[in-house]
Protein backbone atom coordinates (compact mmCIF):
# COMPACT_ATOMS: atom_id res chain seq x y z
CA UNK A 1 11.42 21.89 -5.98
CA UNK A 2 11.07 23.69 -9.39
CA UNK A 3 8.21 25.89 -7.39
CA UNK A 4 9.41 26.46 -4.30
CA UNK A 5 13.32 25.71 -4.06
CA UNK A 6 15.36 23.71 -2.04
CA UNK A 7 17.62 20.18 -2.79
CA UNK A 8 15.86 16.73 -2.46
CA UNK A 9 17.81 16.33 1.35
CA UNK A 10 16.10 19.24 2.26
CA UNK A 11 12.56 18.35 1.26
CA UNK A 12 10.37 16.39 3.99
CA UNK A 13 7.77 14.02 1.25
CA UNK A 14 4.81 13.06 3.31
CA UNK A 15 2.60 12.93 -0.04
CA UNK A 16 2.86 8.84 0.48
CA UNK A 17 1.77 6.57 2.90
CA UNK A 18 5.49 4.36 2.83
CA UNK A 19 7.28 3.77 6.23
CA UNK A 20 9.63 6.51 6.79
CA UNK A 21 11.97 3.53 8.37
CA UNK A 22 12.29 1.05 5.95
CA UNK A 23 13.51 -2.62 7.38
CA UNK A 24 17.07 -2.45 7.18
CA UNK A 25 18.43 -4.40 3.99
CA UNK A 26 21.55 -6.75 4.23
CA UNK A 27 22.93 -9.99 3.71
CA UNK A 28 22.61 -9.84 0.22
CA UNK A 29 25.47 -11.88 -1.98
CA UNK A 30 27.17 -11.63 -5.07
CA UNK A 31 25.27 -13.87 -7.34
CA UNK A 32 22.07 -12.38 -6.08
CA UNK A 33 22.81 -9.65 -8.71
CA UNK A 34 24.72 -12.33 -11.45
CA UNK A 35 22.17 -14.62 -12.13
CA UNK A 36 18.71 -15.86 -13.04
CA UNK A 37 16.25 -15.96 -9.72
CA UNK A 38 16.47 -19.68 -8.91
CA UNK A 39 13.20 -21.38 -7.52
CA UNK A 40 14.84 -22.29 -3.94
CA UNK A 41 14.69 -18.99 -3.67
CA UNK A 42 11.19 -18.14 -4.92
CA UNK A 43 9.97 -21.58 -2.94
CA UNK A 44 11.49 -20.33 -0.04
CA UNK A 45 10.06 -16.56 0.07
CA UNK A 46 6.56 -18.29 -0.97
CA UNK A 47 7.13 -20.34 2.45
CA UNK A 48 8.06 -16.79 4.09
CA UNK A 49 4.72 -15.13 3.21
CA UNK A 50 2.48 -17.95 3.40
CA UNK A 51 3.56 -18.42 7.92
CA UNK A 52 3.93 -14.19 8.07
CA UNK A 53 0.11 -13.49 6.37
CA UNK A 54 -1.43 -17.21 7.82
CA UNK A 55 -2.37 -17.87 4.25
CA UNK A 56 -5.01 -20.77 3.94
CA UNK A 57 -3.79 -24.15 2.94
CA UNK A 58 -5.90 -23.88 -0.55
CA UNK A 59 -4.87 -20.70 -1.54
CA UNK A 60 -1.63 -20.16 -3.88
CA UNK A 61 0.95 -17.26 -3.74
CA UNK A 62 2.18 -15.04 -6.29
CA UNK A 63 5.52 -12.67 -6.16
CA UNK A 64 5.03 -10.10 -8.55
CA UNK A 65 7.53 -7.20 -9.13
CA UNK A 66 5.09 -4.71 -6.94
CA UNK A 67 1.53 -4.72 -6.20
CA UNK A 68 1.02 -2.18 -9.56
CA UNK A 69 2.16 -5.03 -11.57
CA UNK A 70 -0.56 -7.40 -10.44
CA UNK A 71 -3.60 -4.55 -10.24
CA UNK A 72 -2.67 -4.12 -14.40
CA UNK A 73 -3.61 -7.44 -14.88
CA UNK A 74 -6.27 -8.38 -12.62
CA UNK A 75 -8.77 -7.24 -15.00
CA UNK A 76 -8.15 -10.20 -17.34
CA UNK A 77 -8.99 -12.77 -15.10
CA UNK A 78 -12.95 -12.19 -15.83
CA UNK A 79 -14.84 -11.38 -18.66
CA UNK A 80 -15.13 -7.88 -19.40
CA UNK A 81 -18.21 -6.02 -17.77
CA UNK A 82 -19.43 -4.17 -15.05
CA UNK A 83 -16.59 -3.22 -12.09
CA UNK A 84 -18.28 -2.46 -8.74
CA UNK A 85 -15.41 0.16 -6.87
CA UNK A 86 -16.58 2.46 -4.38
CA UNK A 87 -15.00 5.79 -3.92
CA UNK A 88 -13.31 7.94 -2.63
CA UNK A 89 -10.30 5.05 -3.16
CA UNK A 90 -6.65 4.47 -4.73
CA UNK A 91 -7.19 5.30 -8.77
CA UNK A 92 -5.11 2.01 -9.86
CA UNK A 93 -7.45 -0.07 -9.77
CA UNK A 94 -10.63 1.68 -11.46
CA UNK A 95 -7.82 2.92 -14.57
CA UNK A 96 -6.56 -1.00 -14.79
CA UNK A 97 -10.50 -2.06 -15.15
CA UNK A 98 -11.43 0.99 -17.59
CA UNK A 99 -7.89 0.15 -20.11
CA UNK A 100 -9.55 -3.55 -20.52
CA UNK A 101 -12.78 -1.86 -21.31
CA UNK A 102 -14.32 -2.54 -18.11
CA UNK A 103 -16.97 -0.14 -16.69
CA UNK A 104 -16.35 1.03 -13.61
CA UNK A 105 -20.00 1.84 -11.12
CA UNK A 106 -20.05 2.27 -7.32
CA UNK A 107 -23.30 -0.06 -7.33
CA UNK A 108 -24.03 -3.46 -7.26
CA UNK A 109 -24.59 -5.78 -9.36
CA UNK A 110 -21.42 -6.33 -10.63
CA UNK A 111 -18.89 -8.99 -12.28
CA UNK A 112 -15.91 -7.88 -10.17
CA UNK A 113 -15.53 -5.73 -7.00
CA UNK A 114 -12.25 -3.99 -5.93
CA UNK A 115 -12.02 -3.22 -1.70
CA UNK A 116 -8.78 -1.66 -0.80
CA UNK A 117 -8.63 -2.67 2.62
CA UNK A 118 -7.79 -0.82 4.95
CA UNK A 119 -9.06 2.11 2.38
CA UNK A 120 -7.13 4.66 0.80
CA UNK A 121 -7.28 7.92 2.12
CA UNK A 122 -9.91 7.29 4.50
CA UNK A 123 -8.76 3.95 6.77
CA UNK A 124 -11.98 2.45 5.59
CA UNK A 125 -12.03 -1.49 6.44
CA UNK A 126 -14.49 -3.91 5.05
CA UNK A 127 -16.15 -7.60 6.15
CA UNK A 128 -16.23 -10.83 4.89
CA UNK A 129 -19.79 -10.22 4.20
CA UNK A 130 -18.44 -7.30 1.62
CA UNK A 131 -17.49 -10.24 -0.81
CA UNK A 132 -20.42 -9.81 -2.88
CA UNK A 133 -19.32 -10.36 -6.61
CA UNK A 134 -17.63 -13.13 -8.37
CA UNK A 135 -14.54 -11.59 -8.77
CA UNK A 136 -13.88 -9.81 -5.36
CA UNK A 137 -9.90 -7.99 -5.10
CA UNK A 138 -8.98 -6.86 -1.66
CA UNK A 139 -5.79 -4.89 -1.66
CA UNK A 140 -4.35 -5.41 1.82
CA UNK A 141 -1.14 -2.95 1.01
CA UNK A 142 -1.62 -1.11 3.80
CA UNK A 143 -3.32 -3.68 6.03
CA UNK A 144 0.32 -4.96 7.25
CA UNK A 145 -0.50 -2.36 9.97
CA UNK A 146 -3.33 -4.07 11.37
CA UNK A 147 -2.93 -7.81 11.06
CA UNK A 148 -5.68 -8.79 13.19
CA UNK A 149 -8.05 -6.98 9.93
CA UNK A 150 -6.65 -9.04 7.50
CA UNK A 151 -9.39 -11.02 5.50
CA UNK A 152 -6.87 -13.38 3.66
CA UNK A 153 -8.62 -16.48 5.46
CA UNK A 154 -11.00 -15.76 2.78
CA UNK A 155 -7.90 -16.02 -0.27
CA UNK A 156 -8.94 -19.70 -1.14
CA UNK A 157 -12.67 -18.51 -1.93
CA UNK A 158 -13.25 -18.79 -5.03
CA UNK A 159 -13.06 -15.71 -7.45
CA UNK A 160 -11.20 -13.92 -3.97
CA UNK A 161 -7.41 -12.47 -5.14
CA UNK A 162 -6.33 -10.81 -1.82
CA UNK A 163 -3.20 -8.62 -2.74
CA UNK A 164 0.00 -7.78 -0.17
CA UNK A 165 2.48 -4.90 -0.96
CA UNK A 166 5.87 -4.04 0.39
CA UNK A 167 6.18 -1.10 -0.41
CA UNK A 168 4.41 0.72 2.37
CA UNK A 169 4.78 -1.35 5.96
CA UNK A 170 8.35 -2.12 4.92
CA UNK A 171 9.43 0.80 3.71
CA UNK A 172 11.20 -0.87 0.45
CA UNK A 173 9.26 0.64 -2.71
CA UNK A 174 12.27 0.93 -4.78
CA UNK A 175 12.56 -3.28 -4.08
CA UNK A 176 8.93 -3.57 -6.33
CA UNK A 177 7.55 -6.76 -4.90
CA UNK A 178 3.86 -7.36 -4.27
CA UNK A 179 2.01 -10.84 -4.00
CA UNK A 180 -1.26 -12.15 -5.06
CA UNK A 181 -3.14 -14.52 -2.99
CA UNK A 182 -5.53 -16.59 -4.67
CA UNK A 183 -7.12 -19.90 -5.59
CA UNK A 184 -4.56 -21.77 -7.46
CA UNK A 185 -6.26 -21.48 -10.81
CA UNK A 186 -6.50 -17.55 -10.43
CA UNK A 187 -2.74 -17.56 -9.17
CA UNK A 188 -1.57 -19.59 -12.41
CA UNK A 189 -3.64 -16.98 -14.76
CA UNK A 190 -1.70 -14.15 -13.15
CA UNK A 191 1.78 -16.05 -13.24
CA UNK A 192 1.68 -16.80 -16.83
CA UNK A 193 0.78 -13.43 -17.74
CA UNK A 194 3.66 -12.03 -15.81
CA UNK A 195 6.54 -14.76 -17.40
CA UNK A 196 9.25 -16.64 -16.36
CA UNK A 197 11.73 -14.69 -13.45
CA UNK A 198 9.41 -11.65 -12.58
CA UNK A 199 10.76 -11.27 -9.17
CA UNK A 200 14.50 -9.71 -9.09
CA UNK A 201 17.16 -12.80 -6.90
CA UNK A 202 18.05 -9.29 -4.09
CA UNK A 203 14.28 -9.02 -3.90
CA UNK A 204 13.92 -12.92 -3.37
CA UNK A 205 16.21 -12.80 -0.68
CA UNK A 206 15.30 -9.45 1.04
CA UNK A 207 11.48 -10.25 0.97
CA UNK A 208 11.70 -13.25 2.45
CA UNK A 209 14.55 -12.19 5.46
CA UNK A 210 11.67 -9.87 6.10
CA UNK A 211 8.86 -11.81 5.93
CA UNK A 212 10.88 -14.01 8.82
CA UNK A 213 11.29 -10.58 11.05
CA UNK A 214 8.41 -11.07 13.51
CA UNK A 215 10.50 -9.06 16.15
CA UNK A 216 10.78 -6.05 13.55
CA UNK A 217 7.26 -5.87 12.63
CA UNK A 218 5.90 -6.01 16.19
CA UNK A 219 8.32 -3.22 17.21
CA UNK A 220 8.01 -1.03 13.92
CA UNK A 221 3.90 -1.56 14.49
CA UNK A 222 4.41 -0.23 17.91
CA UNK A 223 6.69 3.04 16.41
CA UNK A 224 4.16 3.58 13.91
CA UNK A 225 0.95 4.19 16.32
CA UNK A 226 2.99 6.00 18.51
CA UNK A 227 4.00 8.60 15.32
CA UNK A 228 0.24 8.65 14.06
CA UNK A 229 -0.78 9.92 17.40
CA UNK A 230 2.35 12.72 17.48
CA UNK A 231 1.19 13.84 14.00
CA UNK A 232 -2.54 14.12 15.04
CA UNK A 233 -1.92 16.30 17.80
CA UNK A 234 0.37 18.16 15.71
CA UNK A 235 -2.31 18.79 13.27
CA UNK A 236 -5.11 19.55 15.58
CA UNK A 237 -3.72 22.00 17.77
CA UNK A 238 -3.51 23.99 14.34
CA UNK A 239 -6.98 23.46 13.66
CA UNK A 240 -6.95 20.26 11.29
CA UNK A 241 -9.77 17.97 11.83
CA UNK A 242 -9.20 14.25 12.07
CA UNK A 243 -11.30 12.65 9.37
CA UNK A 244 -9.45 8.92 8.91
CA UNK A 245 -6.42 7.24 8.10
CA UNK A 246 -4.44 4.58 9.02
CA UNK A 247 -1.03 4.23 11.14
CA UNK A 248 0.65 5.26 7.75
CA UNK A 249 -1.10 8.23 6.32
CA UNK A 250 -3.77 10.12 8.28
CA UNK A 251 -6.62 12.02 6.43
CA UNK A 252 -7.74 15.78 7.73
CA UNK A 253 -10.07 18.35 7.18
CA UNK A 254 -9.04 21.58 6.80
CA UNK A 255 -10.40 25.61 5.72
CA UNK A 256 -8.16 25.15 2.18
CA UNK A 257 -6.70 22.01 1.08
CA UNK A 258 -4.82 23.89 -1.22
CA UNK A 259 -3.58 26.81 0.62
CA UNK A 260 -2.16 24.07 3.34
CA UNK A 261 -0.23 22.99 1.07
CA UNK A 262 1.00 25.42 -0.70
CA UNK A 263 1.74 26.98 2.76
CA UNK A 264 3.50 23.46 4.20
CA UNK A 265 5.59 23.32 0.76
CA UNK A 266 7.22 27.20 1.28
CA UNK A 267 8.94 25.09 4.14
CA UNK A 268 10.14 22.22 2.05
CA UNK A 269 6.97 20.00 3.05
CA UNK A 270 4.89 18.27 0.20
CA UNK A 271 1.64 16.36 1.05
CA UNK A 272 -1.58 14.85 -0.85
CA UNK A 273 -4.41 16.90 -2.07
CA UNK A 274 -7.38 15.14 -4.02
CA UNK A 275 -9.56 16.65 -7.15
CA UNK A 276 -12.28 15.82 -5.25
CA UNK A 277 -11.91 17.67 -2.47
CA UNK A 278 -11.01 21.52 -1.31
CA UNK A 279 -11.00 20.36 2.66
CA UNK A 280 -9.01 16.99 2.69
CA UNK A 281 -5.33 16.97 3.25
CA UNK A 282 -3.34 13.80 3.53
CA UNK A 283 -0.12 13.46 4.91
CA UNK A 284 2.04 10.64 5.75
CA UNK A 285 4.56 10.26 8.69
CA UNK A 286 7.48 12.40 9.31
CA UNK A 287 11.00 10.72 10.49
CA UNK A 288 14.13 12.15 11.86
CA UNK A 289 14.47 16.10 11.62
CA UNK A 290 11.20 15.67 9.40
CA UNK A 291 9.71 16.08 12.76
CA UNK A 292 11.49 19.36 13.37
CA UNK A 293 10.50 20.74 10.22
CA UNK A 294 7.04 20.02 10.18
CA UNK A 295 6.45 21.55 13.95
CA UNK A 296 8.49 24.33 12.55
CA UNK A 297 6.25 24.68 9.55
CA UNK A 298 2.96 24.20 11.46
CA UNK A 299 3.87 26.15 14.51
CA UNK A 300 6.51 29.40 13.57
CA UNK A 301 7.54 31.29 16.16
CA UNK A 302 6.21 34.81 16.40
């Protein structure tokens, strides 16, 4: 806005890959905001997650106040040494390994290995047979999206911490609640570092009234394809080339990364570029009169 102008409610953000529709918060009570989280409340959004994400019977579950929370500190469940993270991928993880003096390679072998799953930009997913070091991480934030490419049935492994955001397939970001899914030792490393109460009593509650929402999820899954395909025809008839994604974010290659844009924001439209690339543009999905303004943007009249 300092660059180019314009109030917040005029500004389409598709620089992130969080539903545009977020599930629809309510129900919450006084004394969610008065007291102390009470542990009927954290049993009962553990219960919640565990029947939503078919967690295994011998793997534990961790709330966490947001996925970012948890990626800080998986780093100190091994001993320091060599982190195997392939790239292009989400930065988090490789600066949470490199701040506990981890080094961070894209070959094997390694003590840990980091698969964000389904991958960040590209929609990238990865196997079972991709657990290949003794500490494996699979960030499933975005894999909410595609259930049926979850590998959580592999969360009571040992040395396997598969990690669940809600940020991006519910929309809630500002709510800061991730969970950790791990063998039970792993899970009570993680809690203790994170101390007593670290999920908020409106997040309890929200989280798991969502978690219980089968009927939303199946019909926000449905919205979601249906927007990733208006979005890629929107960006191919202007000569953007499909190069991944997932039904949040989509991934393109086009003349000038940069000069899209720049271009896009002159109309109030901000999206992801990467250092590592002049061609790839990311953008996420557009809601409302975002629509309007993006066609707008892409396609002026003469």
């Amino acid at each position: 806005m300092a660059q180019y102008g314009g109030t917040r409610s005029k500004w389409v953000d598709l620089s992130t890959g969080i539903n545009p529709v977020p599930y629809p918060v309510s129900g919450l009570m006084p004394h969610d905001w008065t007291t102390l989280p009470d542990h009927t409340a954290h049993d009962a959004l553990i219960k919640a997650a565990r029947s939503f994400w078919s967690v295994p019977d011998g793997a534990a579950i961790l709330p966490a106040p947001g996925a970012s929370a948890l990626i800080a500190r998986l780093p100190l469940l091994a001993k320091t040494g060599r982190v195997q993270i392939q790239t292009p991928t989400y930065n988090e993880h490789a600066a949470a390994f490199e701040a506990q003096g981890w080094q961070v390679t894209e070959s094997a072998p390694a003590t840990a290995r980091v698969l964000v799953h389904p991958n960040n930009p590209d929609g990238r997913l990865w196997h079972g047979s991709d657990i290949t070091a003794p500490l494996t991480i699979i960030d499933e934030s975005f894999c909410d999206i595609t259930p049926d490419s979850t590998l959580v049935q592999h969360a009571a492994q040992p040395g396997v911490v598969v990690l669940k955001s809600f940020g991006k397939f519910w929309g809630l970001a500002g709510l800061r609640l991730g969970f950790a899914i791990a063998e039970p030792e792993l899970i009570a490393k993680l809690s203790a570092s994170l101390g007593p109460w670290p999920v908020s009593g409106p997040a309890l509650r929200i989280g798991m009234a969502a978690l219980q929402d089968a009927q939303w999820a199946t019909q926000t899954r449905t919205r979601l394809a249906h927007d990733r395909t208006r979005l890629d025809n929107l960006m191919t008839a202007r000569g953007a080339i499909l190069v991944g994604g997932t039904n949040l974010f989509r991934l393109y290659t086009v003349d000038n990364a940069k000069h899209w844009q720049a271009r896009l924001a002159t109309r109030h439209i901000w999206t992801r570029i990467f250092p590592w690339s002049d061609t790839h543009l990311r953008l996420g999905l557009p809601v409302g009169h975002g629509w309007d303004q993006l066609e707008a943007a892409l396609c002026p009249k003469p």
